[in-house]
C-alpha atoms as a PDB file:
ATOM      1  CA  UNK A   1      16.197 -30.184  -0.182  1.00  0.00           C
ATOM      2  CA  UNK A   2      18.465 -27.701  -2.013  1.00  0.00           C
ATOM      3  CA  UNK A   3      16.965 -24.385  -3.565  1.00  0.00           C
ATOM      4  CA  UNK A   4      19.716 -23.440  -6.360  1.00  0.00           C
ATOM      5  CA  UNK A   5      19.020 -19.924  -7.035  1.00  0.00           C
ATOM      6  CA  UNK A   6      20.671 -16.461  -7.896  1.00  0.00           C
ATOM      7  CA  UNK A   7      19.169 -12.706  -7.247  1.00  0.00           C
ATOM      8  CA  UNK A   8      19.936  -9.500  -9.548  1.00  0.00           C
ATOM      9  CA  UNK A   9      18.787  -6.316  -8.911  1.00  0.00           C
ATOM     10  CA  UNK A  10      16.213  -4.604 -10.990  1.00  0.00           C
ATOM     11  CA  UNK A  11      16.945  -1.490 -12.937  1.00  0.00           C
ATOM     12  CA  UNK A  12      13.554  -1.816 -14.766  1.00  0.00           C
ATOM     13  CA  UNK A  13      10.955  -3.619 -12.928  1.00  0.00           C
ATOM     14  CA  UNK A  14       7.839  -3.083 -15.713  1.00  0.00           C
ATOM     15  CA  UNK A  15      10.207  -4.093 -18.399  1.00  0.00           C
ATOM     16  CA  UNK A  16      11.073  -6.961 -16.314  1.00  0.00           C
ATOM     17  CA  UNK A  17       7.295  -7.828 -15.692  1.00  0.00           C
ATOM     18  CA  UNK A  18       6.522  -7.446 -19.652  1.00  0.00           C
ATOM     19  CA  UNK A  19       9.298  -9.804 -20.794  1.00  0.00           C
ATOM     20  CA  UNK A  20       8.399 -12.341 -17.991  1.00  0.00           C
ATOM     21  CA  UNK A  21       4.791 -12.395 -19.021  1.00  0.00           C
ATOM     22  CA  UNK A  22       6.491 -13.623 -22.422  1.00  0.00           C
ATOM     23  CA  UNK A  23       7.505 -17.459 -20.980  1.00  0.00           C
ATOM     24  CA  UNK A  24       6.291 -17.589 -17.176  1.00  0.00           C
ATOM     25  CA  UNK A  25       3.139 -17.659 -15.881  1.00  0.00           C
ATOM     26  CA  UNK A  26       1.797 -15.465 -12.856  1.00  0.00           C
ATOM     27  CA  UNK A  27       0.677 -17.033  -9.596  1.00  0.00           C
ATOM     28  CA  UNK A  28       0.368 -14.665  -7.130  1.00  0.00           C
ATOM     29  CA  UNK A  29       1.690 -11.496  -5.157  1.00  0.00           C
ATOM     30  CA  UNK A  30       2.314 -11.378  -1.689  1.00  0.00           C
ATOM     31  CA  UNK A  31       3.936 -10.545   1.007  1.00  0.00           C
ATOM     32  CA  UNK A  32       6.161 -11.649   3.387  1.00  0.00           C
ATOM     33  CA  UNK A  33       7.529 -10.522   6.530  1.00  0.00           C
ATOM     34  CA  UNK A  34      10.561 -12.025   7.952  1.00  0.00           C
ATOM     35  CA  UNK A  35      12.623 -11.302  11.338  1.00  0.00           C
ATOM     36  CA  UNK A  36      16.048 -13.081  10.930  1.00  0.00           C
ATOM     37  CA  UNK A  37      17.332 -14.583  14.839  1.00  0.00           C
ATOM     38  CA  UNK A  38      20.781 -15.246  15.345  1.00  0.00           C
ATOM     39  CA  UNK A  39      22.770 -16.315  18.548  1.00  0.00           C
ATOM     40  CA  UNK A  40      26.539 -15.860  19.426  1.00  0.00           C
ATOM     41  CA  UNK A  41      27.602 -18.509  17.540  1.00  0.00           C
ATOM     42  CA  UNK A  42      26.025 -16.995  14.504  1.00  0.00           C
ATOM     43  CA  UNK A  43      23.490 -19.278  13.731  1.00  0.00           C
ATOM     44  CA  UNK A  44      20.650 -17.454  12.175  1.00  0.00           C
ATOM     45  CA  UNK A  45      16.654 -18.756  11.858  1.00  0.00           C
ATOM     46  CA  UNK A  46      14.008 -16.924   9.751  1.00  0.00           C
ATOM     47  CA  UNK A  47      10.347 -16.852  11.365  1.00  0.00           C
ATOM     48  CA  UNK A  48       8.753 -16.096   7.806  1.00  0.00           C
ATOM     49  CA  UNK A  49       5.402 -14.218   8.287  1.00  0.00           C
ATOM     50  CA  UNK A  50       3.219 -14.860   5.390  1.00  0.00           C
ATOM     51  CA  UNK A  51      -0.527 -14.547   5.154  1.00  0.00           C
ATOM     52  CA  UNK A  52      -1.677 -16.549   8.153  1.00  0.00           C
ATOM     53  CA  UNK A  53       1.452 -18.532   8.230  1.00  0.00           C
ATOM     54  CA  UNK A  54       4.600 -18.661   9.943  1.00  0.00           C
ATOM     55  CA  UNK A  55       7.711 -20.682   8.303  1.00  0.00           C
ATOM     56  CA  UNK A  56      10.411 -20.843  10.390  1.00  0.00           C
ATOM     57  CA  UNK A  57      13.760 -21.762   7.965  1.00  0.00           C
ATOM     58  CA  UNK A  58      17.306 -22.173   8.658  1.00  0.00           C
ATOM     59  CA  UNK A  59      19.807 -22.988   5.882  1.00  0.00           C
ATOM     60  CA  UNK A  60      23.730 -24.131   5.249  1.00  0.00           C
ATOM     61  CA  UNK A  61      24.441 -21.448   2.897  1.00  0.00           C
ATOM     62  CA  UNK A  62      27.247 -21.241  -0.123  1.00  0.00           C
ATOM     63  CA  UNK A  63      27.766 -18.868  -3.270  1.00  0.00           C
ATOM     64  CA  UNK A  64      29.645 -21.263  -6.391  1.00  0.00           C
ATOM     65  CA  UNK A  65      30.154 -19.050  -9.009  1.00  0.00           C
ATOM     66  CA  UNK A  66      27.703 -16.269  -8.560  1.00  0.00           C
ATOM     67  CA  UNK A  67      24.588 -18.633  -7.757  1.00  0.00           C
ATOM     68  CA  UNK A  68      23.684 -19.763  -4.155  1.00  0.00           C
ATOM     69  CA  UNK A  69      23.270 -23.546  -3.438  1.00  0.00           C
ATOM     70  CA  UNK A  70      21.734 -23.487  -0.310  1.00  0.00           C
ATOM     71  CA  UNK A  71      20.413 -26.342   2.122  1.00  0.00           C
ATOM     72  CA  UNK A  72      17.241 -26.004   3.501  1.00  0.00           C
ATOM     73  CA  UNK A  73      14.924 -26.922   6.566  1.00  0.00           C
ATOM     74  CA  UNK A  74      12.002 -25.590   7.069  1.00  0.00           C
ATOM     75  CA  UNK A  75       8.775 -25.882   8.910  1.00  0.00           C
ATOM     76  CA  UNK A  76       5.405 -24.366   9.387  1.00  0.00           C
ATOM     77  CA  UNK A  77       3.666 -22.976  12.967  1.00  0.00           C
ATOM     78  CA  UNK A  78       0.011 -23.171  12.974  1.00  0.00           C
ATOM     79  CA  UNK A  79      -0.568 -21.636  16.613  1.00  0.00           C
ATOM     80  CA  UNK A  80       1.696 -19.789  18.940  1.00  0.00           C
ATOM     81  CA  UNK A  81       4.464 -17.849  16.969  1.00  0.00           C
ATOM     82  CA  UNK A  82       4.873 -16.633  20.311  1.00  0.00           C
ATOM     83  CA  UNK A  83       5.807 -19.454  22.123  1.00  0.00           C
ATOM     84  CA  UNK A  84       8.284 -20.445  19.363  1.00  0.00           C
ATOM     85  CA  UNK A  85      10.300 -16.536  20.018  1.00  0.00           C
ATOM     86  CA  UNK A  86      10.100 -17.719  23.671  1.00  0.00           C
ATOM     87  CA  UNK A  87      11.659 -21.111  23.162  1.00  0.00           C
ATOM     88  CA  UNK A  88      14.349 -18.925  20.857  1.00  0.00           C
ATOM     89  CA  UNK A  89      15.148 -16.642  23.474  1.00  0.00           C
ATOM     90  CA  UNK A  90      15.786 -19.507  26.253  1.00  0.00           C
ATOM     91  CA  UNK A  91      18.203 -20.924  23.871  1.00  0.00           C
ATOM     92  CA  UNK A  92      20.276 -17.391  23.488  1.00  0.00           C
ATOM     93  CA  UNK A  93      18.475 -16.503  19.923  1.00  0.00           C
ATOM     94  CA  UNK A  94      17.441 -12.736  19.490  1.00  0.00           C
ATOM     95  CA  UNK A  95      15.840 -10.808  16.730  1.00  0.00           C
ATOM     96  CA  UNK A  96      18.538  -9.004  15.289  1.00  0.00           C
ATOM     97  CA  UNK A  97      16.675  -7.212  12.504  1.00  0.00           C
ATOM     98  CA  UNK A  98      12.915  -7.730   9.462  1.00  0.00           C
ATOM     99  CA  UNK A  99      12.929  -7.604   6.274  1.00  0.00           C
ATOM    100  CA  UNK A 100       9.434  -6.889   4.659  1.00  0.00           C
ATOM    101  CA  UNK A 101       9.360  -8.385   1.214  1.00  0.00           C
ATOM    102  CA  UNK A 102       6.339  -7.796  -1.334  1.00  0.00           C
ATOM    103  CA  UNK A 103       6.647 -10.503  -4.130  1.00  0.00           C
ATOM    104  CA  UNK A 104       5.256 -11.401  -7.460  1.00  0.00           C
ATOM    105  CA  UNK A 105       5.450 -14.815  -7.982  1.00  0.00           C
ATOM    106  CA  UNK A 106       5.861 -16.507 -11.162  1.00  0.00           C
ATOM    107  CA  UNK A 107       6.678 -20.227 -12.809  1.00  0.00           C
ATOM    108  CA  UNK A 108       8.545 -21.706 -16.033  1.00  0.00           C
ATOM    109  CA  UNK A 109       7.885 -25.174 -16.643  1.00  0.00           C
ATOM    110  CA  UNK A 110      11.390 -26.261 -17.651  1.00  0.00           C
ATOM    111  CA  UNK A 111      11.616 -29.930 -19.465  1.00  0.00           C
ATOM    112  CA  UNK A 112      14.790 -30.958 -17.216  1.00  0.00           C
ATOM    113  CA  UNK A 113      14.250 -28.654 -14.354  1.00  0.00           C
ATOM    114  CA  UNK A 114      10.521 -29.017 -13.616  1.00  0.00           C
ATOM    115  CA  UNK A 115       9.209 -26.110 -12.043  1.00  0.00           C
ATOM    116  CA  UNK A 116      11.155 -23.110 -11.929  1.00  0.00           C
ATOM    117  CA  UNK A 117       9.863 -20.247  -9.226  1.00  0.00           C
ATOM    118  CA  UNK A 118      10.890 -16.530 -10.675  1.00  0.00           C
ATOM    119  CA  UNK A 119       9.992 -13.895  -8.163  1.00  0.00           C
ATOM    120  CA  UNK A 120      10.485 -10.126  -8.515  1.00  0.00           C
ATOM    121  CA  UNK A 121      10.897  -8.633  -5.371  1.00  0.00           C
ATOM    122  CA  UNK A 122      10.308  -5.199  -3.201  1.00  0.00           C
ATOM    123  CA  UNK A 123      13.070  -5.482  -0.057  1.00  0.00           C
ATOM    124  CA  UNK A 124      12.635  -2.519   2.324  1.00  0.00           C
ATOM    125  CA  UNK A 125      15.589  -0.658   2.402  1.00  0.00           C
ATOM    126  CA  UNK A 126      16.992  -2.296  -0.609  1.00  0.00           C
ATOM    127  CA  UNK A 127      14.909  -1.719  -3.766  1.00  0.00           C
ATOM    128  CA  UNK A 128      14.107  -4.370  -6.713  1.00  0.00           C
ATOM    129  CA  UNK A 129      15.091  -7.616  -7.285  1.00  0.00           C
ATOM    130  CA  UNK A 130      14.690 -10.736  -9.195  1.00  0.00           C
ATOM    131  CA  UNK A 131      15.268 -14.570  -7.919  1.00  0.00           C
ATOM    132  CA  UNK A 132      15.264 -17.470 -10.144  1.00  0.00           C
ATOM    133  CA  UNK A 133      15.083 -20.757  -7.707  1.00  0.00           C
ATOM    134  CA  UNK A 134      15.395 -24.155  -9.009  1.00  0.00           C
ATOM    135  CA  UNK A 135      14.479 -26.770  -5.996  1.00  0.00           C
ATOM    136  CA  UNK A 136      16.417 -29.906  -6.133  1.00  0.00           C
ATOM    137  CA  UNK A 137      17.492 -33.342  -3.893  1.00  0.00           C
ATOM    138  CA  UNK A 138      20.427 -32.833  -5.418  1.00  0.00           C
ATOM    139  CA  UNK A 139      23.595 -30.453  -5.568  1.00  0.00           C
ATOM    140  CA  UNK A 140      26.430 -32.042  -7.246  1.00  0.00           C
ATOM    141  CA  UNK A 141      28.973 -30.232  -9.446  1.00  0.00           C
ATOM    142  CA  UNK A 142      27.682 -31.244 -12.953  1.00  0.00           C
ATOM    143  CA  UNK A 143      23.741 -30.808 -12.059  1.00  0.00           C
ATOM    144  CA  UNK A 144      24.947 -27.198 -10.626  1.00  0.00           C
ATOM    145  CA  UNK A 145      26.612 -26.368 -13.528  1.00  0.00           C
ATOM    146  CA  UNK A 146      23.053 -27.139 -15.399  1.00  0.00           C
ATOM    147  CA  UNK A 147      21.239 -25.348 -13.467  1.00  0.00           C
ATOM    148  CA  UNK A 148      23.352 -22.272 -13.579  1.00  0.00           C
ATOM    149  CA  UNK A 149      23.640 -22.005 -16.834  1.00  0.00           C
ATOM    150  CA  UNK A 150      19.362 -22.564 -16.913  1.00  0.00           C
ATOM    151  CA  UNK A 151      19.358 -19.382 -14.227  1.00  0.00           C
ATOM    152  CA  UNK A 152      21.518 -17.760 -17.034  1.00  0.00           C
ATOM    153  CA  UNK A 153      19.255 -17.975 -19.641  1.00  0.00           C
ATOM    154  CA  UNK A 154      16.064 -16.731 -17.717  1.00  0.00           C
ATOM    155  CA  UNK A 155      18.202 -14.034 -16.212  1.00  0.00           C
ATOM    156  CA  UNK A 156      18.834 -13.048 -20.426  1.00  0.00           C
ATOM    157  CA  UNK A 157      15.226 -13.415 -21.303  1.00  0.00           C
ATOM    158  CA  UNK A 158      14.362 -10.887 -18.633  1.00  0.00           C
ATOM    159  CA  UNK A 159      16.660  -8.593 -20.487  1.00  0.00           C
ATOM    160  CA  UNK A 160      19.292  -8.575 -17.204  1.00  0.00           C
ATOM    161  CA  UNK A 161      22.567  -7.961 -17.989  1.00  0.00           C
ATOM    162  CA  UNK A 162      25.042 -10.894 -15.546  1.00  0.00           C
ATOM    163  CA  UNK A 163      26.387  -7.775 -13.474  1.00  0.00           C
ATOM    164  CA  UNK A 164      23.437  -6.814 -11.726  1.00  0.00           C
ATOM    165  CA  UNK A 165      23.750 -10.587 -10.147  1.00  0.00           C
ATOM    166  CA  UNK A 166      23.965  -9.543  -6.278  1.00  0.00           C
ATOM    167  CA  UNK A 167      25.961 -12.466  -4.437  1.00  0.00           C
ATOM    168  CA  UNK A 168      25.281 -10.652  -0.763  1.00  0.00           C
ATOM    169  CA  UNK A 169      22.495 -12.400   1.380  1.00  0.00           C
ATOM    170  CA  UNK A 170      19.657  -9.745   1.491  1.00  0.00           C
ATOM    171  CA  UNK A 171      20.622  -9.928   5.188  1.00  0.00           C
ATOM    172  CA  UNK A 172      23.957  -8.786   4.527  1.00  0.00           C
ATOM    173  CA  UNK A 173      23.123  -6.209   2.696  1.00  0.00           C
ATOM    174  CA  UNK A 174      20.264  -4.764   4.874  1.00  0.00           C
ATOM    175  CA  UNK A 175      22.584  -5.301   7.907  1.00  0.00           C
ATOM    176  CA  UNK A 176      25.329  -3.164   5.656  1.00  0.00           C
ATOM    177  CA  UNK A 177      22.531  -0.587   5.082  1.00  0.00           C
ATOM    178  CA  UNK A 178      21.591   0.244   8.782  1.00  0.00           C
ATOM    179  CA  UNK A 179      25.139   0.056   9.881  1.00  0.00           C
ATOM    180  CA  UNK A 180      25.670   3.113   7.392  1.00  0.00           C
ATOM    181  CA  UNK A 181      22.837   4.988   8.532  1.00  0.00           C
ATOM    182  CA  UNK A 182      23.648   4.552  12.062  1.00  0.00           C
ATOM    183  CA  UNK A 183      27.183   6.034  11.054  1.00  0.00           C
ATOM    184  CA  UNK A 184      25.592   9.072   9.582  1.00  0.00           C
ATOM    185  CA  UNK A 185      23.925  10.197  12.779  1.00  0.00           C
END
């Protein structure tokens, strides 16, 4: 499965909200609490906490022009987070840092694309955001290009301007954040 998606920051979040009330329809709000595991050769794993489940997702990541196109596996632990972070740790994975996330969730039926998941977003540390995700079985060049431009044209009916489009993983950019207050002390 690839999730073809792009994130922008936020300047206006109940603007945002009003104009997405316009074309998408509300689902729900949650939230979701994730602590990101990495080893020495830099793999990373997410153990997603959300309601009273736990998703645990790795992916093969790449930006093409501003959007992400990202390979994903995923599963779901019923029971026993716990012994999953001790299987982790005997294969030289450690939490390196969480992200707390507090989402509205929202869908646009699209006539090509299906179902279209628009999210806006609260990121500790890191403020507002919006994703647009199309999920796909496919990634090729000219069904990329498609969806892009489809993330383009939500991105305009939300009234956000192309350069607020943030190509850093939220990782990055929260690992960018506590590096700088660490340097201030």
């Amino acid at each position: 499965m690839y999730e073809i998606e792009l994130k922008a920051h936020i300047n206006n979040k109940k603007l945002v909200e009003t104009k997405l009330k316009t074309f998408a329809t509300y689902k729900f709000t949650t939230e979701k609490k994730d602590t990101y595991w990495v080893n020495q050769q830099g793999n990373t794993l997410r153990l997603r906490e959300e309601e009273n489940n736990v998703c645990c997702t790795f992916k093969n990541k790449k930006i093409v022009n501003d959007i992400e196109v990202n390979e994903e596996k995923e599963f779901f632990i019923q029971k026993n987070k716990e012994n999953l972070e001790d299987f982790l740790k005997i294969c030289n994975f450690y939490p390196k840092y969480k992200k707390c996330k507090i989402t509205q969730s929202y869908q646009y039926q699209d006539d090509y694309f299906g179902n279209i998941t628009i999210e806006l977003s609260y990121i500790d540390l890191l403020g507002d955001f919006i994703e647009i995700e199309i999920i796909s079985n496919q990634n090729d060049k000219d069904y990329c290009e498609k969806a892009q431009e489809k993330l383009y044209q939500i991105l305009k009916l939300c009234d956000i301007d192309k350069s607020n489009i943030e190509t850093k993983y939220y990782n990055q950019m929260i690992q960018e954040k506590l590096s700088k207050k660490t340097e201030e002390k």
